[in-house]
PDB file of N, CA and C in Angstrom:
ATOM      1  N   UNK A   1      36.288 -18.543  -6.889  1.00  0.00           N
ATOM      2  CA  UNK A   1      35.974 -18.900  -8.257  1.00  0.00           C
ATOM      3  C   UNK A   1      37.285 -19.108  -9.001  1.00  0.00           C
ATOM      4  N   UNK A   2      37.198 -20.153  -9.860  1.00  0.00           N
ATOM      5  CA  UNK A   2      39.002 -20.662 -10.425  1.00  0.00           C
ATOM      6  C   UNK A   2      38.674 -19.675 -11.711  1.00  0.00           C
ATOM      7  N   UNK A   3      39.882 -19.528 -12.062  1.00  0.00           N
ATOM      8  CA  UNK A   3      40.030 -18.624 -13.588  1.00  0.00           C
ATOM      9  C   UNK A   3      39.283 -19.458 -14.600  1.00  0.00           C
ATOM     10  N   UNK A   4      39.002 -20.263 -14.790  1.00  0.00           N
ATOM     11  CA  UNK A   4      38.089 -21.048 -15.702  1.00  0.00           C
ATOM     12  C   UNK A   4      36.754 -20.891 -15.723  1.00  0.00           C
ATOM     13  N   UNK A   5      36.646 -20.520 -14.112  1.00  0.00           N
ATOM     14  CA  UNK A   5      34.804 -20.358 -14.224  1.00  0.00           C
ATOM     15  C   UNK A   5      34.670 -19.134 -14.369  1.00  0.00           C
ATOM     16  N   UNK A   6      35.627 -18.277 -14.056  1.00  0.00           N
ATOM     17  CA  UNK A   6      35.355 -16.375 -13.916  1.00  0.00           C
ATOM     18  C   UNK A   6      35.476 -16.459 -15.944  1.00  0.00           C
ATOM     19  N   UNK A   7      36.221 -17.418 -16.419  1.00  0.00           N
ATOM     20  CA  UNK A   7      35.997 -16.786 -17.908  1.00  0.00           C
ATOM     21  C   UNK A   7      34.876 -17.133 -18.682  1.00  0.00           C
ATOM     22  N   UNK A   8      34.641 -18.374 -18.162  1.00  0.00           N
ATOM     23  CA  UNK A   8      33.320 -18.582 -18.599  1.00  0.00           C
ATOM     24  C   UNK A   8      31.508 -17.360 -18.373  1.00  0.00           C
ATOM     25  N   UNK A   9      32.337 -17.323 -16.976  1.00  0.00           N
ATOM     26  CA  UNK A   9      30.573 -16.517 -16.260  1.00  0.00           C
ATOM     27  C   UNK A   9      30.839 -15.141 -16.855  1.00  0.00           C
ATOM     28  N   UNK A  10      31.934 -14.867 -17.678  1.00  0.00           N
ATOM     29  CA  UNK A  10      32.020 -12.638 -17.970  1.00  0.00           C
ATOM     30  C   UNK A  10      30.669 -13.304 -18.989  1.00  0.00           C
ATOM     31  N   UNK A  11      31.060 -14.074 -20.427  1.00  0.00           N
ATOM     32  CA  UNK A  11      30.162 -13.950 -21.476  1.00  0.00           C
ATOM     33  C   UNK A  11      29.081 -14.190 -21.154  1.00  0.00           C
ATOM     34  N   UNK A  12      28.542 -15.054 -20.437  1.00  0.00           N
ATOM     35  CA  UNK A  12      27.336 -15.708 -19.703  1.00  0.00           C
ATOM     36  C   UNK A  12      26.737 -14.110 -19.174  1.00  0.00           C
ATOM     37  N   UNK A  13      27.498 -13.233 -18.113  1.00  0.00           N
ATOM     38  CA  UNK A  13      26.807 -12.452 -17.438  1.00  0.00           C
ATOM     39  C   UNK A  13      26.841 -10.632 -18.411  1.00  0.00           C
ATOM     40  N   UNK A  14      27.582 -11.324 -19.480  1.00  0.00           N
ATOM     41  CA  UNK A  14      27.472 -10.018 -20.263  1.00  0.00           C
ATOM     42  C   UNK A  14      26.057  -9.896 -21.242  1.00  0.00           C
ATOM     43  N   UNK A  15      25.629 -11.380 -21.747  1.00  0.00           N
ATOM     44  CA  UNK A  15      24.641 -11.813 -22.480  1.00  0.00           C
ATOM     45  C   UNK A  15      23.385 -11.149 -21.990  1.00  0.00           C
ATOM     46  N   UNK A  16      23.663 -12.154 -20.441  1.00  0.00           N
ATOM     47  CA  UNK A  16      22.081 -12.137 -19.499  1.00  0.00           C
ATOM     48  C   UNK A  16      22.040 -10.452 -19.160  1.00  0.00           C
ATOM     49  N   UNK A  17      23.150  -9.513 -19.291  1.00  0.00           N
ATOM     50  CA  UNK A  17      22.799  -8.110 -18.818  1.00  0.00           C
ATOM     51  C   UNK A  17      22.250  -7.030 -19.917  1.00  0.00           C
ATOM     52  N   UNK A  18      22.437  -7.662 -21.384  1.00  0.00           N
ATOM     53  CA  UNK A  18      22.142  -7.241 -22.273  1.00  0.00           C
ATOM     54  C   UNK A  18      20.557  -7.806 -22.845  1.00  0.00           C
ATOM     55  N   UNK A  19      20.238  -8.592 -22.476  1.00  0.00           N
ATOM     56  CA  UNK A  19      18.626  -9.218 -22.619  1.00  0.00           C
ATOM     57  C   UNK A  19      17.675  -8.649 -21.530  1.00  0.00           C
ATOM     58  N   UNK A  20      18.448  -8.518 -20.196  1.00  0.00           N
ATOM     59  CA  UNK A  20      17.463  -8.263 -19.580  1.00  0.00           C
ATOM     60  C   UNK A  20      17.553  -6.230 -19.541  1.00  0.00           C
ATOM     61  N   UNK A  21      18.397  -5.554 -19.919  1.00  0.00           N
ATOM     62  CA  UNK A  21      18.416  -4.222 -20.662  1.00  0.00           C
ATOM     63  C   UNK A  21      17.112  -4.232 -21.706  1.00  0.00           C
ATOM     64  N   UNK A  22      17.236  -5.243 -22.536  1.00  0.00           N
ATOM     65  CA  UNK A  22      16.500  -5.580 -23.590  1.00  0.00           C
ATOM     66  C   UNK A  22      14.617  -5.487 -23.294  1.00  0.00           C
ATOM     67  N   UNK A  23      15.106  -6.443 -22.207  1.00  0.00           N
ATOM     68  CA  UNK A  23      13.716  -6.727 -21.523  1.00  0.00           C
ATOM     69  C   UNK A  23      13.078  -5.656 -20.809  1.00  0.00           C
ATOM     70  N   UNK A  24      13.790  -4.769 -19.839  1.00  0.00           N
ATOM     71  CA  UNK A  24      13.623  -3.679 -18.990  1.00  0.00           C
ATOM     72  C   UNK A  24      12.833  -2.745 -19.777  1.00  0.00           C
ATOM     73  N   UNK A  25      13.602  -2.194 -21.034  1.00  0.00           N
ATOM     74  CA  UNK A  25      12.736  -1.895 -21.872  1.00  0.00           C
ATOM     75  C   UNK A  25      11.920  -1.714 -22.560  1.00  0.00           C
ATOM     76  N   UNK A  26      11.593  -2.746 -22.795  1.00  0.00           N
ATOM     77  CA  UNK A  26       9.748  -3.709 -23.159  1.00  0.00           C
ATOM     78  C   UNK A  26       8.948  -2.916 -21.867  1.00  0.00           C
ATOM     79  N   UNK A  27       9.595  -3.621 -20.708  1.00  0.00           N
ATOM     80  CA  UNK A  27       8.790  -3.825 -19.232  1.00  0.00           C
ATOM     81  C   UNK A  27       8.258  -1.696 -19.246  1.00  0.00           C
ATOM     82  N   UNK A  28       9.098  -1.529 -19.228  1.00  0.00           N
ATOM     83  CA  UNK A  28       8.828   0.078 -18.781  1.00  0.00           C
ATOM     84  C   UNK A  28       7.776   0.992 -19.860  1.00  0.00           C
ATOM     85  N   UNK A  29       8.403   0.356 -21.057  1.00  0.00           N
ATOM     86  CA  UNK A  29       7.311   1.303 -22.377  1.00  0.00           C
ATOM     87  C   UNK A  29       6.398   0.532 -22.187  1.00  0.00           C
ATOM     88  N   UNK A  30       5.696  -0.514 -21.616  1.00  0.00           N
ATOM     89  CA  UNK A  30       4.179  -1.399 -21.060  1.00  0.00           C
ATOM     90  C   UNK A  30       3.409  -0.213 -20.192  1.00  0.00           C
ATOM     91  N   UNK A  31       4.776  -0.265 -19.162  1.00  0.00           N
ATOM     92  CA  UNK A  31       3.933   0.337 -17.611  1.00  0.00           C
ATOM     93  C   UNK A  31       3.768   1.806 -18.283  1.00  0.00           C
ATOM     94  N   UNK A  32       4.490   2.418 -18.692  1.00  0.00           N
ATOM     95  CA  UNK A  32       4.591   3.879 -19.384  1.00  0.00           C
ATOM     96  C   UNK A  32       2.886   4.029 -20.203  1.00  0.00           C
ATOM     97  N   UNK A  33       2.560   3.029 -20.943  1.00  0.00           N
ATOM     98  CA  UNK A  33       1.804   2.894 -21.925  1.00  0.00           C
ATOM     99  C   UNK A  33       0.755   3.009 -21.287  1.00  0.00           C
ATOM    100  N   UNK A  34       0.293   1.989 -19.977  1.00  0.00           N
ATOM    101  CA  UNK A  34      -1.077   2.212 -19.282  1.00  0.00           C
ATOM    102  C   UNK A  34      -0.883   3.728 -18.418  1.00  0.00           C
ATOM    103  N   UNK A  35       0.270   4.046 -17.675  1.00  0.00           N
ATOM    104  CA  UNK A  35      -0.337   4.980 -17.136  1.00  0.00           C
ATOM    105  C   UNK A  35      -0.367   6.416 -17.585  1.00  0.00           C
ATOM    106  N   UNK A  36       0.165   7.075 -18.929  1.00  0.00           N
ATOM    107  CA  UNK A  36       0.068   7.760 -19.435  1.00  0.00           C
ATOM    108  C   UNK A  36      -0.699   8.152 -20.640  1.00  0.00           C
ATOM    109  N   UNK A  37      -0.984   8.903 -20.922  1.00  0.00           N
ATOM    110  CA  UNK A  37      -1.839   9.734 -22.193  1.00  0.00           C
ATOM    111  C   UNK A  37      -1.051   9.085 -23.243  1.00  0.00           C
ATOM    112  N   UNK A  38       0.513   9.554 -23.001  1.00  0.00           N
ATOM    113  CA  UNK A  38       1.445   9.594 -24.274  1.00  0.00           C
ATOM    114  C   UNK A  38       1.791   7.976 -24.268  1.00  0.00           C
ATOM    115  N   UNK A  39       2.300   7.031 -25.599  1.00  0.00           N
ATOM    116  CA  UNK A  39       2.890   6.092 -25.312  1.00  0.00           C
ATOM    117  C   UNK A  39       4.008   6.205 -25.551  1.00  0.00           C
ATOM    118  N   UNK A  40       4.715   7.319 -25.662  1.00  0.00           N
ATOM    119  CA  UNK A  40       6.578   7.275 -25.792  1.00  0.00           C
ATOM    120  C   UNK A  40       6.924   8.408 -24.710  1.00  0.00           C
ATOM    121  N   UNK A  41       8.039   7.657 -23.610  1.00  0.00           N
ATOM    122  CA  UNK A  41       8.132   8.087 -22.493  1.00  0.00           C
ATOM    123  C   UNK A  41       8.607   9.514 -22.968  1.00  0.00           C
ATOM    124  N   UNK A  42       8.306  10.478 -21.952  1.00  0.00           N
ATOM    125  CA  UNK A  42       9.043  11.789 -22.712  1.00  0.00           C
ATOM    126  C   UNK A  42      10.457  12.213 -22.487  1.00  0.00           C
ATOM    127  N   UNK A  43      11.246  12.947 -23.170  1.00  0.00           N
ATOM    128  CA  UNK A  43      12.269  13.113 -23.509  1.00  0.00           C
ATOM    129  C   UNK A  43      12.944  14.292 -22.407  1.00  0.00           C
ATOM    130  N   UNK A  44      13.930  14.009 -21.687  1.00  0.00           N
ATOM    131  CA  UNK A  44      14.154  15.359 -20.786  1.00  0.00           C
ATOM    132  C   UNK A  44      14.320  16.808 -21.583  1.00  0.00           C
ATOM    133  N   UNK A  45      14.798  16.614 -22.682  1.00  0.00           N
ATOM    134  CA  UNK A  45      15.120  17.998 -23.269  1.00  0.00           C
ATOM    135  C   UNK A  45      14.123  18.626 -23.756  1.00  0.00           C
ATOM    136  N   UNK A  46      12.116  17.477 -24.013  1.00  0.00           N
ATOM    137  CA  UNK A  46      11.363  18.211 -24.625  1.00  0.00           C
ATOM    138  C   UNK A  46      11.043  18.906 -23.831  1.00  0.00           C
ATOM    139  N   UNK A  47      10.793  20.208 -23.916  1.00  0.00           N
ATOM    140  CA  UNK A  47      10.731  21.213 -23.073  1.00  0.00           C
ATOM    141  C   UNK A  47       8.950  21.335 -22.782  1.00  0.00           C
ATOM    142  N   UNK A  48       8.040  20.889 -23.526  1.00  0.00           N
ATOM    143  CA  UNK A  48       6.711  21.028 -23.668  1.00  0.00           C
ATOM    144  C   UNK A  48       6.217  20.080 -22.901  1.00  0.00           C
ATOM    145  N   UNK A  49       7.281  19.656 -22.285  1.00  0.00           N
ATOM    146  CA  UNK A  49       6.643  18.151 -21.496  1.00  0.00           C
ATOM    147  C   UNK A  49       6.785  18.605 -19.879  1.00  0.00           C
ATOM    148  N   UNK A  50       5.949  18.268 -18.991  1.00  0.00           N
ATOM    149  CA  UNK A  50       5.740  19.150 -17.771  1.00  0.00           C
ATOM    150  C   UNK A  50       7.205  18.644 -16.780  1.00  0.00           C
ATOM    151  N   UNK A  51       7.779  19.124 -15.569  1.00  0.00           N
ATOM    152  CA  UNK A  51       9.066  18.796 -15.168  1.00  0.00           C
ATOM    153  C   UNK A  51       8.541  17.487 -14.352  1.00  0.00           C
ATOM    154  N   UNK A  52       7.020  17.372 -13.644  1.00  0.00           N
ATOM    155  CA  UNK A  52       6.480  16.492 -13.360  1.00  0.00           C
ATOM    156  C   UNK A  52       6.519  14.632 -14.068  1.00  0.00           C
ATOM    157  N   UNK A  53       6.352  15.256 -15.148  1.00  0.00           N
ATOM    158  CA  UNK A  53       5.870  14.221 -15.718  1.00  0.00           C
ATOM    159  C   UNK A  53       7.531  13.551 -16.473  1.00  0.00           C
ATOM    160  N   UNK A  54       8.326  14.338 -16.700  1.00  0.00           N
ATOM    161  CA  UNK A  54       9.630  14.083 -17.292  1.00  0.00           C
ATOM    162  C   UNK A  54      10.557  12.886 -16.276  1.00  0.00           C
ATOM    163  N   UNK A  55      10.208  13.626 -15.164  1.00  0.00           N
ATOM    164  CA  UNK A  55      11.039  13.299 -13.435  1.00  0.00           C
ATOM    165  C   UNK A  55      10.427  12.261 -12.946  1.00  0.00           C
ATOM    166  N   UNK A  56       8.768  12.141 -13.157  1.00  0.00           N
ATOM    167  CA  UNK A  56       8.387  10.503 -12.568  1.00  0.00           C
ATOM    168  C   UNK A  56       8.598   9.261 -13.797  1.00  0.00           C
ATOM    169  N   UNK A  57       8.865   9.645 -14.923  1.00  0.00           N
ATOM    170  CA  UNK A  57       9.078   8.782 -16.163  1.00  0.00           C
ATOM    171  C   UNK A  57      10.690   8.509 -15.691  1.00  0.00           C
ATOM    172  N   UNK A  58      11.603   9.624 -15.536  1.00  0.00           N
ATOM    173  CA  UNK A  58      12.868   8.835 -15.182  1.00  0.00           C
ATOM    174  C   UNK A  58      12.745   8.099 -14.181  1.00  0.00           C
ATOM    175  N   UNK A  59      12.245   8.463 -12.706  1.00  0.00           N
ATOM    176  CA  UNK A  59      12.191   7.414 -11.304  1.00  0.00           C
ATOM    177  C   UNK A  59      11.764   6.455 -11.870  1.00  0.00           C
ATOM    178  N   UNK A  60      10.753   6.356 -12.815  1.00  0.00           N
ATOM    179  CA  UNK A  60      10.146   4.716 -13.253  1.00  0.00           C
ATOM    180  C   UNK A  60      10.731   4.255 -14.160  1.00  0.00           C
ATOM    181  N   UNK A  61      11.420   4.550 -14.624  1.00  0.00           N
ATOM    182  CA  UNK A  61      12.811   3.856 -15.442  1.00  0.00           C
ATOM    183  C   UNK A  61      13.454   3.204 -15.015  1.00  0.00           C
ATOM    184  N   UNK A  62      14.343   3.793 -14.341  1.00  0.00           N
ATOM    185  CA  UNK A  62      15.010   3.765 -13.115  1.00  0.00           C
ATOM    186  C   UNK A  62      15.185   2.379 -12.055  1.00  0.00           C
ATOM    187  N   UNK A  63      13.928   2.600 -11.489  1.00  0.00           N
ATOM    188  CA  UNK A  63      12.979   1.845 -11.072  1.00  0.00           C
ATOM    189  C   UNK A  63      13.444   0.070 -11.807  1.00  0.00           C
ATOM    190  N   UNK A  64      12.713   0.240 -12.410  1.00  0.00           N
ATOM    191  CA  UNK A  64      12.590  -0.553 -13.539  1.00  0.00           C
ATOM    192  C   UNK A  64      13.845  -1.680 -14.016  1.00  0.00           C
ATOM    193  N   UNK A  65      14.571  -0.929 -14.567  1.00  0.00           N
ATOM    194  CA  UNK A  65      15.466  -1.293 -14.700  1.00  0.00           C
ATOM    195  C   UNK A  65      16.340  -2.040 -13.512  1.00  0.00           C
ATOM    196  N   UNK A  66      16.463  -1.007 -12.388  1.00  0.00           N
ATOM    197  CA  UNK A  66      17.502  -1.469 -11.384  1.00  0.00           C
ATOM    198  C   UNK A  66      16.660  -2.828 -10.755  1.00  0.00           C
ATOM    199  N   UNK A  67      14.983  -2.959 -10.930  1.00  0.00           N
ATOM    200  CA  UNK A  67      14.507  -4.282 -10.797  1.00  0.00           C
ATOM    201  C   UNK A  67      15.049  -5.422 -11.390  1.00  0.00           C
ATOM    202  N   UNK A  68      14.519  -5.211 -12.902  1.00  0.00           N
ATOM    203  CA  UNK A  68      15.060  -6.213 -13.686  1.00  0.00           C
ATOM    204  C   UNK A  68      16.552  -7.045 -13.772  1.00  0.00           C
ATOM    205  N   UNK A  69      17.478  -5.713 -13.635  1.00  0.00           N
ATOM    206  CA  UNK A  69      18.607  -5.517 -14.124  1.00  0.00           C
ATOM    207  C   UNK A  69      19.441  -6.778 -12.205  1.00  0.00           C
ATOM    208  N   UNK A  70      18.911  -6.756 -11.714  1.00  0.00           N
ATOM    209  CA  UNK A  70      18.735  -7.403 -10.125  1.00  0.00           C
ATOM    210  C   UNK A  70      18.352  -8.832 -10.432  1.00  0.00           C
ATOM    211  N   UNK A  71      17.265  -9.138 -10.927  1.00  0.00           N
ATOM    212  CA  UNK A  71      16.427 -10.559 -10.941  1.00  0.00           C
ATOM    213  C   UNK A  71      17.015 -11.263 -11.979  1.00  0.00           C
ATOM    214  N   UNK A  72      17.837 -10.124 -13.113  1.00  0.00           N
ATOM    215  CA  UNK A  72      18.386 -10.971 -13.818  1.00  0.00           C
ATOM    216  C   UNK A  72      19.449 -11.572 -13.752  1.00  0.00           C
ATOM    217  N   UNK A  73      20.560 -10.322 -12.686  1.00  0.00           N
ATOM    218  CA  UNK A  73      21.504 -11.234 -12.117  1.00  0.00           C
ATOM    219  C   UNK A  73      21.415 -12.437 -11.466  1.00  0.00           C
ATOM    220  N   UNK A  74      20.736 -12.035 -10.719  1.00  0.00           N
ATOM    221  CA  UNK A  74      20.397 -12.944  -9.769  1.00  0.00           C
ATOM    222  C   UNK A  74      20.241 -14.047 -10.347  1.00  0.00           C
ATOM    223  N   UNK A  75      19.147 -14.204 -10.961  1.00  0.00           N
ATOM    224  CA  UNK A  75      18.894 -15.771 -11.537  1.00  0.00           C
ATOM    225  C   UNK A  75      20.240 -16.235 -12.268  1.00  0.00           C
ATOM    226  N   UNK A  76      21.069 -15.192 -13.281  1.00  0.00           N
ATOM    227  CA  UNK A  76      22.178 -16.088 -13.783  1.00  0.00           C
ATOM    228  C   UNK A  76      23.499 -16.427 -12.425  1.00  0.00           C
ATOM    229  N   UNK A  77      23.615 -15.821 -11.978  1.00  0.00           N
ATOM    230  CA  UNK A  77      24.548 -16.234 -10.653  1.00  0.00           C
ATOM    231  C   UNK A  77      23.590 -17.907  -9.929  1.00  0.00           C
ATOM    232  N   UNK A  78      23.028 -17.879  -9.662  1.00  0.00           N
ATOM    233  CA  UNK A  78      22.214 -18.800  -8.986  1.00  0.00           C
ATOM    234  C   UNK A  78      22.053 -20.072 -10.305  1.00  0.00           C
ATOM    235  N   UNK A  79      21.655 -20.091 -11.497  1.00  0.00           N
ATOM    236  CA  UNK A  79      22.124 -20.831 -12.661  1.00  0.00           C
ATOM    237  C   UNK A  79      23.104 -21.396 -12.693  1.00  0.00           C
ATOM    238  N   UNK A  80      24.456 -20.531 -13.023  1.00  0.00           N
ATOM    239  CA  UNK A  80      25.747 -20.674 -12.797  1.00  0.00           C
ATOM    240  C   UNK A  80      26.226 -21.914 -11.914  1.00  0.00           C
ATOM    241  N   UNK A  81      25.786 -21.204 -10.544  1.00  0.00           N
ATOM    242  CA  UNK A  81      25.769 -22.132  -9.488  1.00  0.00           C
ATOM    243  C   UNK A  81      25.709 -23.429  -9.107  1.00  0.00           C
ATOM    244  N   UNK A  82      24.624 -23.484 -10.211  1.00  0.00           N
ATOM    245  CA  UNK A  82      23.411 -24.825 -10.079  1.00  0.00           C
ATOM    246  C   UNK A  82      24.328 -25.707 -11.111  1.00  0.00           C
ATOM    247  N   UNK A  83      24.855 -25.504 -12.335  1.00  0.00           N
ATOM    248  CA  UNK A  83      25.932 -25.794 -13.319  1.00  0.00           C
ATOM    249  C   UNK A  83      26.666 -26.026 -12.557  1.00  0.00           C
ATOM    250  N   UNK A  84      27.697 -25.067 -12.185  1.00  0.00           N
ATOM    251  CA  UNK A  84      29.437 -25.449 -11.586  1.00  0.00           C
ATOM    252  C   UNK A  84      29.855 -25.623 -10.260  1.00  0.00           C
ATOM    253  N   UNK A  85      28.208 -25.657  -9.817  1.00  0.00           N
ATOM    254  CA  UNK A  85      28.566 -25.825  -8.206  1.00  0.00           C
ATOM    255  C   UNK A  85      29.647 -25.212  -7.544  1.00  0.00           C
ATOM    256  N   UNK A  86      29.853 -23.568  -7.981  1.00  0.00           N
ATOM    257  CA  UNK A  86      30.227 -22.526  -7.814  1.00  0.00           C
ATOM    258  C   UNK A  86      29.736 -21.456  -7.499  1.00  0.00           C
ATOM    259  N   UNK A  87      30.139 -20.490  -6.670  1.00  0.00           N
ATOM    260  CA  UNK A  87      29.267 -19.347  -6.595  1.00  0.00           C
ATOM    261  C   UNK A  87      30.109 -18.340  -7.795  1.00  0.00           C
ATOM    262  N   UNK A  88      29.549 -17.585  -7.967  1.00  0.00           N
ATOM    263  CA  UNK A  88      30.144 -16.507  -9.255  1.00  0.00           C
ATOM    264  C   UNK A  88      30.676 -15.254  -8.505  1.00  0.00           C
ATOM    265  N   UNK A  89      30.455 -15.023  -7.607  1.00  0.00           N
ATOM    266  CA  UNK A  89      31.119 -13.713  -6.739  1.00  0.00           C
ATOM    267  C   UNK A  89      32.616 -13.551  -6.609  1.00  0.00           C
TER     268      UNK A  89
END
């Protein structure tokens, strides 16, 4: 990658990592929403909240995120690509 395209792809891949953060978020308080009682994921420090239920809300975060946070690279690297007929790596 020439120094021209690496300066171009930081803002490009700083944008797309901050929307799809954005998005992850949406995505998880959805899934959170159907499969729980509560609709606000619970908090590790609330103590009234079972260790069960604290610990599968983080894995599905987690989860979640490291999905999104993946598909979104992905697609902007592969974008990129398709533009500068460059790979971004």
């Amino acid at each position: 990658m020439s120094a021209v395209s690496k300066t171009f792809y930081k803002p490009l891949s700083l944008a797309t990592s901050v929307l799809g953060g954005i998005a992850a978020g949406a995505v998880f308080g959805q899934i959170w929403k159907r499969i729980s009682d509560d609709s606000e994921a619970p908090d590790p420090k609330d103590l009234d909240r079972s260790n069960t239920e604290v610990l599968a809300a983080a894995a599905l975060q987690g989860l979640v995120f490291g999905l999104v946070r993946a598909a979104v690279d992905r697609a902007g690297a592969r974008g990129y690509k398709a533009v500068t007929h460059e790979s971004p790596d």
